[in-house]
C-alpha atoms as a PDB file:
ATOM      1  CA  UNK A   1      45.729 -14.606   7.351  1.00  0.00           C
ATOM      2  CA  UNK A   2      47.465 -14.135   3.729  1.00  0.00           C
ATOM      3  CA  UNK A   3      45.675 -11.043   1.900  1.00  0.00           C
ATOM      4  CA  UNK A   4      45.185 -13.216  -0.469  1.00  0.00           C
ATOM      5  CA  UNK A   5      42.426 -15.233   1.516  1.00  0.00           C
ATOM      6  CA  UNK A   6      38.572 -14.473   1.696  1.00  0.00           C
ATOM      7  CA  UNK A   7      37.731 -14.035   5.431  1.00  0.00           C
ATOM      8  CA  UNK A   8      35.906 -16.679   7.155  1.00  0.00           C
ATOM      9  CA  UNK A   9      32.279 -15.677   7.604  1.00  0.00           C
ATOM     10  CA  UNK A  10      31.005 -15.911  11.027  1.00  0.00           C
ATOM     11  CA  UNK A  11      27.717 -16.847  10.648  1.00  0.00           C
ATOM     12  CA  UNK A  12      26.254 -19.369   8.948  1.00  0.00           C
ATOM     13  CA  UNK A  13      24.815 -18.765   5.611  1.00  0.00           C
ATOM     14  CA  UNK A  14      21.202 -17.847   5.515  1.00  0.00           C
ATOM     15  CA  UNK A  15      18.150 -20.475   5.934  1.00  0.00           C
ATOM     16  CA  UNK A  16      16.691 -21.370   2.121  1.00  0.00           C
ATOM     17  CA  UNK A  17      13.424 -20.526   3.329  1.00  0.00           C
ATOM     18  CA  UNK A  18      14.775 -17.142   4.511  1.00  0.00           C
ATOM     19  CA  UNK A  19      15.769 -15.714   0.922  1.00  0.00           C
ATOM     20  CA  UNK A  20      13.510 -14.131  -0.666  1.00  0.00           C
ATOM     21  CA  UNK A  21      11.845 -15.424  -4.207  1.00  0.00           C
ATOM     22  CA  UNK A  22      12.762 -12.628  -6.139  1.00  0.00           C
ATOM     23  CA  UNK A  23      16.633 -14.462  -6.031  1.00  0.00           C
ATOM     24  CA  UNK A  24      15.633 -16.137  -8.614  1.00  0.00           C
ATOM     25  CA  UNK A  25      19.327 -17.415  -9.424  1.00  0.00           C
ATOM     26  CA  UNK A  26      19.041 -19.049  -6.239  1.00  0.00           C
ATOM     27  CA  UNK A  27      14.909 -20.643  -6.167  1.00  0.00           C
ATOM     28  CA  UNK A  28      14.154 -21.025  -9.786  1.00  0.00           C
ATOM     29  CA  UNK A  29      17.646 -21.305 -11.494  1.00  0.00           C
ATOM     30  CA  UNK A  30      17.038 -22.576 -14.905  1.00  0.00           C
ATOM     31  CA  UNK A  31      14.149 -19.980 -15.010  1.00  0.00           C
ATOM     32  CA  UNK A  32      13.547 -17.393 -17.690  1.00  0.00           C
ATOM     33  CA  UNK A  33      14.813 -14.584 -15.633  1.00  0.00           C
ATOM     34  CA  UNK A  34      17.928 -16.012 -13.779  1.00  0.00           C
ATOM     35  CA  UNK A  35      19.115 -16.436 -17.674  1.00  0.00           C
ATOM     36  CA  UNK A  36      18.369 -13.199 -18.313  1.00  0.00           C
ATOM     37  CA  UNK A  37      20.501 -12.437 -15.369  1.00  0.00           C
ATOM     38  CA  UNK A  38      23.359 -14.544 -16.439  1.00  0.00           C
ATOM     39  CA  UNK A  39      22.918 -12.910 -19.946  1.00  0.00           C
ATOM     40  CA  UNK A  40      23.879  -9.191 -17.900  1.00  0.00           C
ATOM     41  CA  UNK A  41      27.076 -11.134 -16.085  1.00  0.00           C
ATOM     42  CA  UNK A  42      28.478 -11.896 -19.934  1.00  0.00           C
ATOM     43  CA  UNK A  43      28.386  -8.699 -21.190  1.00  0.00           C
ATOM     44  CA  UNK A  44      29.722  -7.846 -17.810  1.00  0.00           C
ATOM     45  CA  UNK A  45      32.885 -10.240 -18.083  1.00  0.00           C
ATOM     46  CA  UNK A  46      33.095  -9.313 -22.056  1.00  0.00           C
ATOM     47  CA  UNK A  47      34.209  -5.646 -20.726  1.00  0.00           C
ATOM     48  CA  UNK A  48      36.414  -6.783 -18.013  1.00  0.00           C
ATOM     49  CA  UNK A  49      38.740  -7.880 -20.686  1.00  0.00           C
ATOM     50  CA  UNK A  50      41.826  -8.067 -18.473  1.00  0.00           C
ATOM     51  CA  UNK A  51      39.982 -10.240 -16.157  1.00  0.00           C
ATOM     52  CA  UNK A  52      41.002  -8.234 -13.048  1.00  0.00           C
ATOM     53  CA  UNK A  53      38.862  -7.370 -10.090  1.00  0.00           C
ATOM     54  CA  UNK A  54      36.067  -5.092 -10.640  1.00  0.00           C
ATOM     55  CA  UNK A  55      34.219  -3.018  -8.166  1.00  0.00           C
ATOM     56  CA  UNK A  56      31.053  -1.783  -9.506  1.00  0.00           C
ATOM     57  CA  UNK A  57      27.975   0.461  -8.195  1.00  0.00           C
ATOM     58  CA  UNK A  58      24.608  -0.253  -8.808  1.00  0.00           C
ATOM     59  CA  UNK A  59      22.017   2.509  -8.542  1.00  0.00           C
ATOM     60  CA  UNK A  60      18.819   4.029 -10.028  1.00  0.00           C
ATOM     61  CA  UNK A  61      17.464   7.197 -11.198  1.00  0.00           C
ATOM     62  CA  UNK A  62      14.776   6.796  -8.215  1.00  0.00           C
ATOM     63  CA  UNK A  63      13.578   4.558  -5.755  1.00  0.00           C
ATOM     64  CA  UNK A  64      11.359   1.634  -6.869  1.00  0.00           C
ATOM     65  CA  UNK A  65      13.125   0.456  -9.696  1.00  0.00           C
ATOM     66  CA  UNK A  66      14.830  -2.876  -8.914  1.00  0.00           C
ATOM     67  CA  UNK A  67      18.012  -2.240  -8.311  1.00  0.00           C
ATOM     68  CA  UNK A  68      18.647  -4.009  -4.999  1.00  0.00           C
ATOM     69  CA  UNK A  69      16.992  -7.243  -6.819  1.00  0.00           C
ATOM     70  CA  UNK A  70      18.538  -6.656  -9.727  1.00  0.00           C
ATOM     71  CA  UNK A  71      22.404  -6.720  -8.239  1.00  0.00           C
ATOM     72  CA  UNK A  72      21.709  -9.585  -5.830  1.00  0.00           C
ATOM     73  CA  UNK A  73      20.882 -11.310  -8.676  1.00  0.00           C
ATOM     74  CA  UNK A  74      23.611 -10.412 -10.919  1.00  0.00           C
ATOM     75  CA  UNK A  75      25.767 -11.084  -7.481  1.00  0.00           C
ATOM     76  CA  UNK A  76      24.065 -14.792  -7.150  1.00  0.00           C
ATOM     77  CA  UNK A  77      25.122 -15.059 -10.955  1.00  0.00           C
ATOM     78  CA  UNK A  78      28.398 -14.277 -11.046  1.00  0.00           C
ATOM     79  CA  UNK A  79      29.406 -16.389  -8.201  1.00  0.00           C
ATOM     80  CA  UNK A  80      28.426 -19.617  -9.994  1.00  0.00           C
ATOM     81  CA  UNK A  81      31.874 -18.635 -12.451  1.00  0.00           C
ATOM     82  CA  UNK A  82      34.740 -21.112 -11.756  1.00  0.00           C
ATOM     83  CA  UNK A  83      36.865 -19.526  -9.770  1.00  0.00           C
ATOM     84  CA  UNK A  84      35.441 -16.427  -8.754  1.00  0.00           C
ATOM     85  CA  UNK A  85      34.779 -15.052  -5.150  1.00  0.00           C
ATOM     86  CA  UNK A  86      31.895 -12.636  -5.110  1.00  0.00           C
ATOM     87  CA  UNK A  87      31.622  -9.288  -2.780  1.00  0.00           C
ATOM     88  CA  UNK A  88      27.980  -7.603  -2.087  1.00  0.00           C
ATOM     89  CA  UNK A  89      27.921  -4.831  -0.075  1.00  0.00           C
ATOM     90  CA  UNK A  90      24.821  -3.167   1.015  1.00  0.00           C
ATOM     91  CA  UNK A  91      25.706   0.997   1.192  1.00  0.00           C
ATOM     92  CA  UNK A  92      21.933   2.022   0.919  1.00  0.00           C
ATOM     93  CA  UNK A  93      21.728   2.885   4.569  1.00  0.00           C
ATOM     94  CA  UNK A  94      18.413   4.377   4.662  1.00  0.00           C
ATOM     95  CA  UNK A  95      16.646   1.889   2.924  1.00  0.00           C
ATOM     96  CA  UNK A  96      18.791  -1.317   3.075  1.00  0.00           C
ATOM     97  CA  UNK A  97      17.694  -4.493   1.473  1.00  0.00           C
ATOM     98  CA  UNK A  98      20.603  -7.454   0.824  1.00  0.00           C
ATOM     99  CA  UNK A  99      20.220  -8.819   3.806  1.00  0.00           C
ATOM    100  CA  UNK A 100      16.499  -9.320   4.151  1.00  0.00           C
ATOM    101  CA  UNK A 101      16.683 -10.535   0.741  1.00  0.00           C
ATOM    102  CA  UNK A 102      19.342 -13.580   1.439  1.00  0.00           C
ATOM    103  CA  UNK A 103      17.946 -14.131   4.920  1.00  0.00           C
ATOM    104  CA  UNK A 104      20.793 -12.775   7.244  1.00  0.00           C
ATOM    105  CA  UNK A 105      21.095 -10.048   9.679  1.00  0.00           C
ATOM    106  CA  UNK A 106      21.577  -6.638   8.705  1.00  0.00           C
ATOM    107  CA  UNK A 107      24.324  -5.443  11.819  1.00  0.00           C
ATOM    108  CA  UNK A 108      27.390  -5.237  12.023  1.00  0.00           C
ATOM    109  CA  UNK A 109      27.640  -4.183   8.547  1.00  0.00           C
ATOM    110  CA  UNK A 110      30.045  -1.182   6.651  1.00  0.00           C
ATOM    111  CA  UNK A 111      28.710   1.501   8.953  1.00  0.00           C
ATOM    112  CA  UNK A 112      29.911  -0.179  11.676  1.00  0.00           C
ATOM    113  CA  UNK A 113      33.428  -1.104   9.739  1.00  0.00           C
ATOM    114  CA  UNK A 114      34.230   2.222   8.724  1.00  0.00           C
ATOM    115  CA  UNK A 115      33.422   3.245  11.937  1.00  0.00           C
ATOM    116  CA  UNK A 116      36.432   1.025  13.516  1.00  0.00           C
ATOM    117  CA  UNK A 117      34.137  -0.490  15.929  1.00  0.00           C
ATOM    118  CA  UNK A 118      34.086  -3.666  14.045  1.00  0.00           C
ATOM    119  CA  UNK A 119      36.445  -5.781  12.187  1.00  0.00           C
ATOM    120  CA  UNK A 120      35.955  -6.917   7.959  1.00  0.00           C
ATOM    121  CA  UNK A 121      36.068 -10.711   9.511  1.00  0.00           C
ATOM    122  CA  UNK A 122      33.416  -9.764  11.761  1.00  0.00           C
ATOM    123  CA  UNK A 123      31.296  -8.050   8.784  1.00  0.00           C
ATOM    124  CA  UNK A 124      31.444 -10.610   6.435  1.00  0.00           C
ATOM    125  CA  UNK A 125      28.650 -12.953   6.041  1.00  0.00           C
ATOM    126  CA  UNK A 126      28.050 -16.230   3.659  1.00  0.00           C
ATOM    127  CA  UNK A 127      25.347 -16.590   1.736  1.00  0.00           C
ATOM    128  CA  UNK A 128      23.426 -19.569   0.260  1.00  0.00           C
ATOM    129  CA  UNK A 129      26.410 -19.892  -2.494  1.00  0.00           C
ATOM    130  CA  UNK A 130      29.627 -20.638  -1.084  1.00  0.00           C
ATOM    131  CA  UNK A 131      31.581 -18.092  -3.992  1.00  0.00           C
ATOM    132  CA  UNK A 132      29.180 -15.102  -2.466  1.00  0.00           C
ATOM    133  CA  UNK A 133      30.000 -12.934   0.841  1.00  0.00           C
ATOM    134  CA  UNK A 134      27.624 -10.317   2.103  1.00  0.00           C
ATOM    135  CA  UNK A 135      28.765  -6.887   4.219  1.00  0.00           C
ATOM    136  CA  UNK A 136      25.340  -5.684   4.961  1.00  0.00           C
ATOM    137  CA  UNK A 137      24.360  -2.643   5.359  1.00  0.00           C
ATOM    138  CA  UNK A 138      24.565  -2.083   9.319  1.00  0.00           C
ATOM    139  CA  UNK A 139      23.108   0.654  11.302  1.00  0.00           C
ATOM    140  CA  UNK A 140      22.258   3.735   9.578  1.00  0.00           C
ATOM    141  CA  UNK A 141      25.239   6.508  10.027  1.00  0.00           C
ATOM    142  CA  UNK A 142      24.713   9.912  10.537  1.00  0.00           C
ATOM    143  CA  UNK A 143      25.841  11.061   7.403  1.00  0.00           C
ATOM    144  CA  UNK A 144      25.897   8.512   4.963  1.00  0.00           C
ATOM    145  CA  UNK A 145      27.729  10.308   2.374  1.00  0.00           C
ATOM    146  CA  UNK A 146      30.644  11.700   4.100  1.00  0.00           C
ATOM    147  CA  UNK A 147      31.020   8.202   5.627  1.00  0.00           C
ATOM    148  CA  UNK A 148      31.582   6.488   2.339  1.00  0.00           C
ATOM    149  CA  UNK A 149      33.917   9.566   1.077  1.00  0.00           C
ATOM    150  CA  UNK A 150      36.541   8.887   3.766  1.00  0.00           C
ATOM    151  CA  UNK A 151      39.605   7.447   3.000  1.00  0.00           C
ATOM    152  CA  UNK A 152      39.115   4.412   5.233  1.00  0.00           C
ATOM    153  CA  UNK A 153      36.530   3.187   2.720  1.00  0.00           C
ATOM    154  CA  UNK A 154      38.989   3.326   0.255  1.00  0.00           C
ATOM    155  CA  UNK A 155      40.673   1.424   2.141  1.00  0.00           C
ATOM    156  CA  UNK A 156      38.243  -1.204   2.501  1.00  0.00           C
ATOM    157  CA  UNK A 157      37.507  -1.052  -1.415  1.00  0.00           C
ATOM    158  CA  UNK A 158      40.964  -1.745  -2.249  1.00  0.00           C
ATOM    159  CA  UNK A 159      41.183  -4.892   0.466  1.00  0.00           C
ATOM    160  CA  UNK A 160      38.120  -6.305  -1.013  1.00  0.00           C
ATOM    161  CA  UNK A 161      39.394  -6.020  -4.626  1.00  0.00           C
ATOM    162  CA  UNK A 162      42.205  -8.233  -3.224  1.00  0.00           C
ATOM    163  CA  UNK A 163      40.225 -10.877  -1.945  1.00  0.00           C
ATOM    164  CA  UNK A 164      37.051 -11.027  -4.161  1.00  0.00           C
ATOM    165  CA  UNK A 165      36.976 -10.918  -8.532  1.00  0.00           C
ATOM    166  CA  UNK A 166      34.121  -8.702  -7.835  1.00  0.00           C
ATOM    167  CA  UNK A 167      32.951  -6.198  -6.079  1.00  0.00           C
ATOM    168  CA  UNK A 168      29.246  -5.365  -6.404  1.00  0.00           C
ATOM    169  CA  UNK A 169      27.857  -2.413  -4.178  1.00  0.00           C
ATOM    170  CA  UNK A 170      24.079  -1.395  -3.841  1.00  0.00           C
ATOM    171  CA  UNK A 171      23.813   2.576  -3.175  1.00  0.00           C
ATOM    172  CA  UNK A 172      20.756   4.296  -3.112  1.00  0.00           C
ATOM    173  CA  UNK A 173      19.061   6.211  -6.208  1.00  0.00           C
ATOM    174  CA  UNK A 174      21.019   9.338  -7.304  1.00  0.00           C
ATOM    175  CA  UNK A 175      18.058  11.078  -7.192  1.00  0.00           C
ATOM    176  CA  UNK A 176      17.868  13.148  -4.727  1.00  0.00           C
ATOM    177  CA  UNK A 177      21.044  11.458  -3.148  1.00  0.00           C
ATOM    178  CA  UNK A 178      24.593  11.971  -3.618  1.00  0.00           C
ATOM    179  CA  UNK A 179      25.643   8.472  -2.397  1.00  0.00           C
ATOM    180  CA  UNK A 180      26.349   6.574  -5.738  1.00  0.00           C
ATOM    181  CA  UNK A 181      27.864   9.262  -7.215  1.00  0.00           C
ATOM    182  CA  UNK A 182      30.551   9.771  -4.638  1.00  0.00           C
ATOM    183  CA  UNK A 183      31.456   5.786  -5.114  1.00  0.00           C
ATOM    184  CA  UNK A 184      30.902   5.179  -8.938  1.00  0.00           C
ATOM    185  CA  UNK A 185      34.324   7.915  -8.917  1.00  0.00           C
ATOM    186  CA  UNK A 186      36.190   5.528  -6.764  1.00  0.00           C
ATOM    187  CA  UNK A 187      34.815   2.409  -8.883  1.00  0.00           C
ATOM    188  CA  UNK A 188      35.633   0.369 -12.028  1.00  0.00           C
ATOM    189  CA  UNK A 189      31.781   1.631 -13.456  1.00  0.00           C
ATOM    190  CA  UNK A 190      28.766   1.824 -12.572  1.00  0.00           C
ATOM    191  CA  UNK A 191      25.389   0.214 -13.759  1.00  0.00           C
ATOM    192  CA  UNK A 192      21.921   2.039 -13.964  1.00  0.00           C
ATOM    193  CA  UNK A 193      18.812   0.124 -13.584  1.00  0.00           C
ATOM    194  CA  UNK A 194      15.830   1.314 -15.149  1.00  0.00           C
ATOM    195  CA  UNK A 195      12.117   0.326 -15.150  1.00  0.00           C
ATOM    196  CA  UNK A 196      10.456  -0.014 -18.104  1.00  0.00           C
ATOM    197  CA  UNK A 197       7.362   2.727 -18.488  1.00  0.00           C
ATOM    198  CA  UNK A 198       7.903   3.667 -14.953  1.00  0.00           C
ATOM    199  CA  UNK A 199      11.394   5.722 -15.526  1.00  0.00           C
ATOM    200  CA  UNK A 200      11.140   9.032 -17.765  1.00  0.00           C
ATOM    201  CA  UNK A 201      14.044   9.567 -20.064  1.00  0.00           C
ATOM    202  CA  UNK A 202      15.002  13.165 -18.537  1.00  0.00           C
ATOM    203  CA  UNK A 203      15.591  11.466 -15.186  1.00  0.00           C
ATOM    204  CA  UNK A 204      17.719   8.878 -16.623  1.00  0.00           C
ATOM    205  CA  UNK A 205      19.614  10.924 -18.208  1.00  0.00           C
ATOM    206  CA  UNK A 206      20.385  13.119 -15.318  1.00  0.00           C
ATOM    207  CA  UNK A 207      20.944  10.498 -13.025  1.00  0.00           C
ATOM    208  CA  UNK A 208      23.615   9.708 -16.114  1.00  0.00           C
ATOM    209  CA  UNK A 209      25.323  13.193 -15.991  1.00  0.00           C
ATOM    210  CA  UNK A 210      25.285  13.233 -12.289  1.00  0.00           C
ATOM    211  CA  UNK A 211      27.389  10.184 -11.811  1.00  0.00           C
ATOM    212  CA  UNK A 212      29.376  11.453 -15.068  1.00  0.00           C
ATOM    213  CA  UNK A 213      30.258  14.902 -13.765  1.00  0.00           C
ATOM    214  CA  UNK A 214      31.200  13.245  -9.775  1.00  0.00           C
ATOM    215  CA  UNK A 215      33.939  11.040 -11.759  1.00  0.00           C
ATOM    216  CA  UNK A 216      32.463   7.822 -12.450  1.00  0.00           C
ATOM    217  CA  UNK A 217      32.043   5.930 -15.615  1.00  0.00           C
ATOM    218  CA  UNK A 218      28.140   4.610 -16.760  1.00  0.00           C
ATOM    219  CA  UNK A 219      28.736   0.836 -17.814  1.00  0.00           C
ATOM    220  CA  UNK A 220      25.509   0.720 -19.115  1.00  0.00           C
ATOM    221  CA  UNK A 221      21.959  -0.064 -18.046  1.00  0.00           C
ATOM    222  CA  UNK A 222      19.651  -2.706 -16.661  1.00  0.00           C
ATOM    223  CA  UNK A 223      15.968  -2.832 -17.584  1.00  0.00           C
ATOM    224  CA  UNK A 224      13.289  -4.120 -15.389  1.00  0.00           C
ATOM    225  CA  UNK A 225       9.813  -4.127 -15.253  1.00  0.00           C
ATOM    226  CA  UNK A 226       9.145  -5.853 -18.419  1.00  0.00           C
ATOM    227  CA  UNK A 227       5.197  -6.468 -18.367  1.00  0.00           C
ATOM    228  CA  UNK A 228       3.909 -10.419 -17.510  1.00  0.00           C
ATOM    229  CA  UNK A 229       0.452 -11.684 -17.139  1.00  0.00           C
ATOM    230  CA  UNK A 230      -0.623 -14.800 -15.090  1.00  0.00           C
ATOM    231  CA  UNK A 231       0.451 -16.858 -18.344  1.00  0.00           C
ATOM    232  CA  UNK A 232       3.575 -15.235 -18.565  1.00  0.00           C
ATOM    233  CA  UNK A 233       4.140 -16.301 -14.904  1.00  0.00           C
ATOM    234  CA  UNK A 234       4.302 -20.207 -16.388  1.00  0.00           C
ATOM    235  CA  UNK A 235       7.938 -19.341 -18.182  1.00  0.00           C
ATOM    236  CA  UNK A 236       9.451 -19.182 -14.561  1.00  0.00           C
ATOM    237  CA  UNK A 237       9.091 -22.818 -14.706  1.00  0.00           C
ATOM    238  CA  UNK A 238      12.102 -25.066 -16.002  1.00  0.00           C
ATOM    239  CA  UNK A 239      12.520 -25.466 -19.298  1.00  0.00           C
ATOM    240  CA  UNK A 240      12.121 -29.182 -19.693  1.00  0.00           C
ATOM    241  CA  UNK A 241       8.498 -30.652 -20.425  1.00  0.00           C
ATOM    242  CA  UNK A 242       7.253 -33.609 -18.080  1.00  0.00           C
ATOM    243  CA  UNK A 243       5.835 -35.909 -20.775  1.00  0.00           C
ATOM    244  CA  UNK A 244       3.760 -37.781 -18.253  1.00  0.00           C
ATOM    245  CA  UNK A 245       1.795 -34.780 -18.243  1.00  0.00           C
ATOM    246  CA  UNK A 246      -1.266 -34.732 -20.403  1.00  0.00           C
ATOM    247  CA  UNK A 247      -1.278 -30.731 -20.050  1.00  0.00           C
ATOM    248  CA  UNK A 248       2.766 -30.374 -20.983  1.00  0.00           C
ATOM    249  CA  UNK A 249       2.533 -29.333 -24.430  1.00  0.00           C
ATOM    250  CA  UNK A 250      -0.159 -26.526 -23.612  1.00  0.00           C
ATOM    251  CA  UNK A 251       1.872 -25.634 -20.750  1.00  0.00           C
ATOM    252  CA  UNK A 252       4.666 -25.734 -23.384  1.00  0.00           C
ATOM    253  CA  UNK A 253       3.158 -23.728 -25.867  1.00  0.00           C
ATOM    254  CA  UNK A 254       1.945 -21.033 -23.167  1.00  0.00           C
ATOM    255  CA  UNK A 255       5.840 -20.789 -22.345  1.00  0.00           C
ATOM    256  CA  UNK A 256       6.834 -20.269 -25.958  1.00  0.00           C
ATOM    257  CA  UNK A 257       4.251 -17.601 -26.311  1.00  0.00           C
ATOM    258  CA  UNK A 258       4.795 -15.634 -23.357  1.00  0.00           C
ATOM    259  CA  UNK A 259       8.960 -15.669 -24.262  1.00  0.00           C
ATOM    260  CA  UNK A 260       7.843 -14.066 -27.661  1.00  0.00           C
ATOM    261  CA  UNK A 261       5.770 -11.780 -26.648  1.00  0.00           C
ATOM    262  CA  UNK A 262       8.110 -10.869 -23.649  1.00  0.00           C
ATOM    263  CA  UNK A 263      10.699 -10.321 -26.914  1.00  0.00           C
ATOM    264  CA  UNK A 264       8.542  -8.807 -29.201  1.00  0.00           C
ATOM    265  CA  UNK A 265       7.954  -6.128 -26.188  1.00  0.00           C
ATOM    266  CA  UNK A 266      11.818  -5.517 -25.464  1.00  0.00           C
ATOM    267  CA  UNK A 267      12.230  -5.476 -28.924  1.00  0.00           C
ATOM    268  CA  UNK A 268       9.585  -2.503 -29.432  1.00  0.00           C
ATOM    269  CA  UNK A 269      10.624  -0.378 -26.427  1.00  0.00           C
ATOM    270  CA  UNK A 270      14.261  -0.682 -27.977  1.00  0.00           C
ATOM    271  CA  UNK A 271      13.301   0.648 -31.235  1.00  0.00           C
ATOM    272  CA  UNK A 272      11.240   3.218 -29.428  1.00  0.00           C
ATOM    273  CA  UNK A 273      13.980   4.340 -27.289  1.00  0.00           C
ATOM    274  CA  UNK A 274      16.266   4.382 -30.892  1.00  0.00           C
ATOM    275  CA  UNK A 275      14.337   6.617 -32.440  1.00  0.00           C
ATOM    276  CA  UNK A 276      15.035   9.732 -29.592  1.00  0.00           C
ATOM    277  CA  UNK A 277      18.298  11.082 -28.873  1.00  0.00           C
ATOM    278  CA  UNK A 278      20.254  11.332 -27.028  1.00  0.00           C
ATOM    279  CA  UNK A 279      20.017   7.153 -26.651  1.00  0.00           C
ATOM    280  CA  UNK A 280      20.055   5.791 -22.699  1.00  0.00           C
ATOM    281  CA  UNK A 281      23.441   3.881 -23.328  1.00  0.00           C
ATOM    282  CA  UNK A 282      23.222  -0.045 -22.430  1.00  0.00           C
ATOM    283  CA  UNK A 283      25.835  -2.995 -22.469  1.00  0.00           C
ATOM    284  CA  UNK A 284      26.756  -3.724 -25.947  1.00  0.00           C
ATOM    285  CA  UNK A 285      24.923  -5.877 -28.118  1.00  0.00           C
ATOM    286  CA  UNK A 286      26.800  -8.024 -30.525  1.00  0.00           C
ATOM    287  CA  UNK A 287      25.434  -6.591 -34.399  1.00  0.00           C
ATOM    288  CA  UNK A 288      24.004  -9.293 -36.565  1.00  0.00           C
ATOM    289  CA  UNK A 289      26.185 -10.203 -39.185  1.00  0.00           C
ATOM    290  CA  UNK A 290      26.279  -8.372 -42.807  1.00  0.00           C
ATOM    291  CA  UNK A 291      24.908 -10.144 -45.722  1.00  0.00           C
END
């Protein structure tokens, strides 16, 4: 097999009705959110300007912030590229979640890799998109971190860099774990996700200086937890308007209000989070032009 060549997976991918909603790049792809998603991936491939693979960690100050649904996602979205071949790795061993989100089994996964008792052939798994693999999480090692420090997963990091464009891993929270930090140092960056009035600033910024001082390099952030109501829950529908439906245009109009005020509430919590220093750092934003 060339090194060139993504292993063949040796299951079948995972059962639609087996992956859970919240992939919404997968269930409800022309929704509000899966753009929002795809909006993340182009500021991702803006700072990969050479266009070479990337390996990147995704983490979070502390648990219960999003992050395993937030890099599935961003996994699911990055895979629909032309050309691209998409890795997710699950390396949250004591709370693993890829592969109950996409439906598949969670062993043999990296423990069991980097432990030599399995193969990467035998590890890798398809998913519902033929451009995504999954190397889930497997049984829970004894130490977790000293397991992903060894050389043999750099090993495995630099043979996936050869046969995927990306590389997306899901450690746990930094806090009180020492997990991400270990792998954002052996990583192109590494994205924090952050919920919205559930995250203080302090513990942001720590988790921040943490992965900063261990080596690694903070991409930027990811924001969840943006508030909805029940109406807001009608702008995960498509965004075309049946016309043989007497209630479209309400139904329309209830869209277009809930995307404003979903804005309008980004919007404030930016200028909020402006106004403090030091600022949480987040993918660049293009500035409006002069004039």
């Amino acid at each position: 097999m060339s090194a060139d060549t993504p292993p063949p997976a040796e299951r079948p991918a995972g059962s639609p009705s087996k992956i859970s909603s919240a992939i919404v790049v997968c269930h409800e792809p022309r929704c509000m959110q899966a753009e929002q998603y795809r909006a993340f991936r182009t500021n991702l491939t803006a700072l990969n300007r050479a266009g070479g693979p990337w390996a990147l960690v995704f983490t979070s100050s502390r648990k219960g912030e999003g992050k395993s649904v937030t890099v599935a996602n961003v996994a699911g979205s990055l895979a629909e590229l032309p050309g691209q071949r998409v890795c997710l790795m699950d390396v949250d061993f004591r709370r693993p979640a890829q592969a109950d989100l996409l439906g598949l089994p969670r062993a043999p996964g990296v423990s069991e890799l980097l432990q030599g008792t399995h193969t990467l052939q035998q590890v890798v798994q398809s998913t519902y998109c033929s451009a995504l693999d999954l190397i889930a999480s497997g049984e829970e090692p004894r130490s977790p971190a000293e397991l992903l420090g060894c050389e043999r997963f750099a090993n495995l990091l630099g043979e996936l860099k050869r046969r995927y464009s990306w590389v997306l891993i899901d450690t746990p929270p930094v806090h009180p774990y020492t997990d991400a930090c270990v792998l954002a140092a052996r990583c192109n960056g590494a994205v924090l996700v952050v919920r919205m009035e559930g995250t203080s600033r302090d513990l942001a910024q720590r988790a921040m200086q943490s992965i900063r001082r261990a080596g690694g390099k903070v991409l930027g952030s990811f924001l969840t937890g943006l508030p909805a109501d029940r109406e807001d829950a009608d702008r995960t529908g498509r965004y075309h308007v049946d016309r043989s439906d007497p209630r479209a245009p309400d139904r329309a109009r209830a869209r277009h209000d809930a995307e404003r005020r979903l804005k309008e509430q980004e919007q404030a919590w930016i200028k909020k989070s402006a106004k403090e220093k030091p600022e949480l750092p987040g993918l660049p934003r293009k500035e409006p032009p002069k004039g």
